[in-house]
C-alpha atoms as a PDB file:
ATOM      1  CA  UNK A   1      12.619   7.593  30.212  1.00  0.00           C
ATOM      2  CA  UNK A   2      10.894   6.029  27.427  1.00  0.00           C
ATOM      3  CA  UNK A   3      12.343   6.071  23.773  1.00  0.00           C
ATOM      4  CA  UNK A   4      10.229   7.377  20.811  1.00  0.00           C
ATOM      5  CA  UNK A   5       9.128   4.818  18.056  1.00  0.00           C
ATOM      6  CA  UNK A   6       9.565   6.841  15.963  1.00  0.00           C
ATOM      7  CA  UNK A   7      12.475   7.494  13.190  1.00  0.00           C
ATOM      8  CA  UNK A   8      13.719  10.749  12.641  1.00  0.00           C
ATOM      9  CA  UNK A   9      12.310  11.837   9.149  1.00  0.00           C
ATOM     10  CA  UNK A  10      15.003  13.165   7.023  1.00  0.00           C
ATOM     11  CA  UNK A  11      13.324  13.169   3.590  1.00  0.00           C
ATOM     12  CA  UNK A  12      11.097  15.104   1.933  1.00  0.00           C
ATOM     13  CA  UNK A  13       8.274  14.864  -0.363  1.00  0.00           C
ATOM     14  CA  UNK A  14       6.930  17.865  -2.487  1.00  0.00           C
ATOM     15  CA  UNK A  15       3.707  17.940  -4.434  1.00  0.00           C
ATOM     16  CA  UNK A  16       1.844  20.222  -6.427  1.00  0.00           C
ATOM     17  CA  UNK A  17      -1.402  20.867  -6.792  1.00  0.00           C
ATOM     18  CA  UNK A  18      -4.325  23.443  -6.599  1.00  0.00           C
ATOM     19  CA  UNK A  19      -5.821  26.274  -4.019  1.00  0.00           C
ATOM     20  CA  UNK A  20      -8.719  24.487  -3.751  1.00  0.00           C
ATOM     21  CA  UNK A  21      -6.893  20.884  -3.397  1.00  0.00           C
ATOM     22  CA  UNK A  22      -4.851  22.425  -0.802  1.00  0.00           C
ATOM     23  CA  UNK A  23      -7.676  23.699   1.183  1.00  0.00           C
ATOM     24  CA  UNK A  24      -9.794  20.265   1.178  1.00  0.00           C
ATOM     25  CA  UNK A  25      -6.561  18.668   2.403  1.00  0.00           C
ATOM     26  CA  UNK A  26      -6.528  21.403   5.593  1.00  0.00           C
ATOM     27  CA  UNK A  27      -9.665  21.197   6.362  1.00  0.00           C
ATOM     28  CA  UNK A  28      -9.598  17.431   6.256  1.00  0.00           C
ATOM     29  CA  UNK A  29      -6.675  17.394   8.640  1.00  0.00           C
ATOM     30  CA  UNK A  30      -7.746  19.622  10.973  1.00  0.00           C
ATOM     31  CA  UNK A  31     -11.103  17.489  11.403  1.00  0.00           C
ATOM     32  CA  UNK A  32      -8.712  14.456  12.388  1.00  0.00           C
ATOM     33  CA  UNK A  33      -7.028  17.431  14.567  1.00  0.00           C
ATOM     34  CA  UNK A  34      -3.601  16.898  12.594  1.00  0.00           C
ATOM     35  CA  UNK A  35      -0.900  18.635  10.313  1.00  0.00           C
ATOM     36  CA  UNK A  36      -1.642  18.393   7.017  1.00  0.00           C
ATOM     37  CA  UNK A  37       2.006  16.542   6.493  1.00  0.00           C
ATOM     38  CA  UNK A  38       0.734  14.390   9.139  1.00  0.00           C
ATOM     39  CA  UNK A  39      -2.615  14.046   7.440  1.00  0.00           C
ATOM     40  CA  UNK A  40      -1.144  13.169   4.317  1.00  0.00           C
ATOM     41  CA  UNK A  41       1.543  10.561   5.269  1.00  0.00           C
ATOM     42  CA  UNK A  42      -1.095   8.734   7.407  1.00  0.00           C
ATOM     43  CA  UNK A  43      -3.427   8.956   4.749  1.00  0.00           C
ATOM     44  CA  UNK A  44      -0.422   7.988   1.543  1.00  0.00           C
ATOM     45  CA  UNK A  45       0.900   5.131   3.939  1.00  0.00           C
ATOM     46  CA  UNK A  46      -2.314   4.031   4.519  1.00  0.00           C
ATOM     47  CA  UNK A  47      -3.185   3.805   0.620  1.00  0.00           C
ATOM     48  CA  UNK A  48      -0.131   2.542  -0.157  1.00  0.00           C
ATOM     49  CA  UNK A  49      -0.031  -0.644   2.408  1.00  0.00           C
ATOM     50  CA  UNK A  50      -3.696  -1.396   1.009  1.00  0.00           C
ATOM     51  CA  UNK A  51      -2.190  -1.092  -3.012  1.00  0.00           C
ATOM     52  CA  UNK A  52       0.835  -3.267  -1.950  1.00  0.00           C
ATOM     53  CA  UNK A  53      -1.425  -5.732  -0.348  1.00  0.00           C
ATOM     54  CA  UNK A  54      -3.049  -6.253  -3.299  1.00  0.00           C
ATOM     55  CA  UNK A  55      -0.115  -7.397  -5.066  1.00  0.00           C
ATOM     56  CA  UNK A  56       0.568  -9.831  -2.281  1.00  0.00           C
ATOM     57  CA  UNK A  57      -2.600 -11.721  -1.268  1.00  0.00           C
ATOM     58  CA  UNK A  58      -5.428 -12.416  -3.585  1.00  0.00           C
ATOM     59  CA  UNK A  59      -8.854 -13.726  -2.203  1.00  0.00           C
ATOM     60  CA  UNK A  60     -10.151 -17.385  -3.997  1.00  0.00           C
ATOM     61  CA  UNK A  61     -13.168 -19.044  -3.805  1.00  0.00           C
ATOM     62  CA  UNK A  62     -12.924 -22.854  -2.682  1.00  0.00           C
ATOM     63  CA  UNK A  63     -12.947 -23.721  -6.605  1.00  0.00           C
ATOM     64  CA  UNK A  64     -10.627 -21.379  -7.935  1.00  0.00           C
ATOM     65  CA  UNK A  65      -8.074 -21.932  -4.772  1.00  0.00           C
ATOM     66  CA  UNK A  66      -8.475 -25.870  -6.231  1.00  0.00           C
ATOM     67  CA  UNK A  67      -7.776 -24.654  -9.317  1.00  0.00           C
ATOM     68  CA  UNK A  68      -4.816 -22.806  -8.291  1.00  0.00           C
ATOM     69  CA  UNK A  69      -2.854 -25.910  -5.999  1.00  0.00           C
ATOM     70  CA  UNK A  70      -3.733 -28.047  -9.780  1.00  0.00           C
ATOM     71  CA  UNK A  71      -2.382 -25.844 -11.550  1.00  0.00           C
ATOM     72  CA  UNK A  72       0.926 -25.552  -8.856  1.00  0.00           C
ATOM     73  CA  UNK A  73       0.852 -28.986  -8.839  1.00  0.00           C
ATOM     74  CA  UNK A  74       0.711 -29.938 -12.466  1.00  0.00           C
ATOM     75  CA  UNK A  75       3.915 -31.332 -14.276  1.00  0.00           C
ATOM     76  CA  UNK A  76       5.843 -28.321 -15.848  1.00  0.00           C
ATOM     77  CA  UNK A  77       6.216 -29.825 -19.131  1.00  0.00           C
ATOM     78  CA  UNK A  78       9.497 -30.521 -19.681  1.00  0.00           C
ATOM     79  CA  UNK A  79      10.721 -26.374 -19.326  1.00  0.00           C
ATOM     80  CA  UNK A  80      13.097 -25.935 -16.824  1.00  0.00           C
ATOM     81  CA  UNK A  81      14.846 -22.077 -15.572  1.00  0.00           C
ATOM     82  CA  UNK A  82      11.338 -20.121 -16.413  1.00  0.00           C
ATOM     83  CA  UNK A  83      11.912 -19.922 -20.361  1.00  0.00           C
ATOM     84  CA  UNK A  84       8.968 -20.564 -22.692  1.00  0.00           C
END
């Protein structure tokens, strides 16, 4: 028998918003042939993973990466524990 992946999903979210939001959001999900809670935690988890990313990783060019590893690399001045 093979075991579902997946959690069981205990909390909830609520949101409010407008007739005509909430009727671009159904028909959206029903073209991807999907709830519209399913819809919109693909679509939130999706947004969010990108938003987090971007707080993670941060694309440099060849001179600004050199820049960076200088800058890493350079004496600290004297300050020690992260005070000014």
């Amino acid at each position: 028998m093979r075991r579902s992946s997946t959690k069981r999903r205990e909390d909830r979210l609520e949101v409010r918003l407008t007739p005509r939001a909430k009727s671009m959001l159904r028909r959206a999900a029903s073209v991807e042939r999907k709830t519209v809670s399913a819809f919109i935690l693909d679509k939130g988890l999706a947004a969010a993973a990108e938003t987090l990313a971007d707080r993670r990783e941060f694309p440099l060019s060849a001179k600004q990466y050199d820049a960076f590893v200088a800058a890493l690399d350079a004496p600290s001045s004297g300050r020690r524990g992260g005070n000014p």
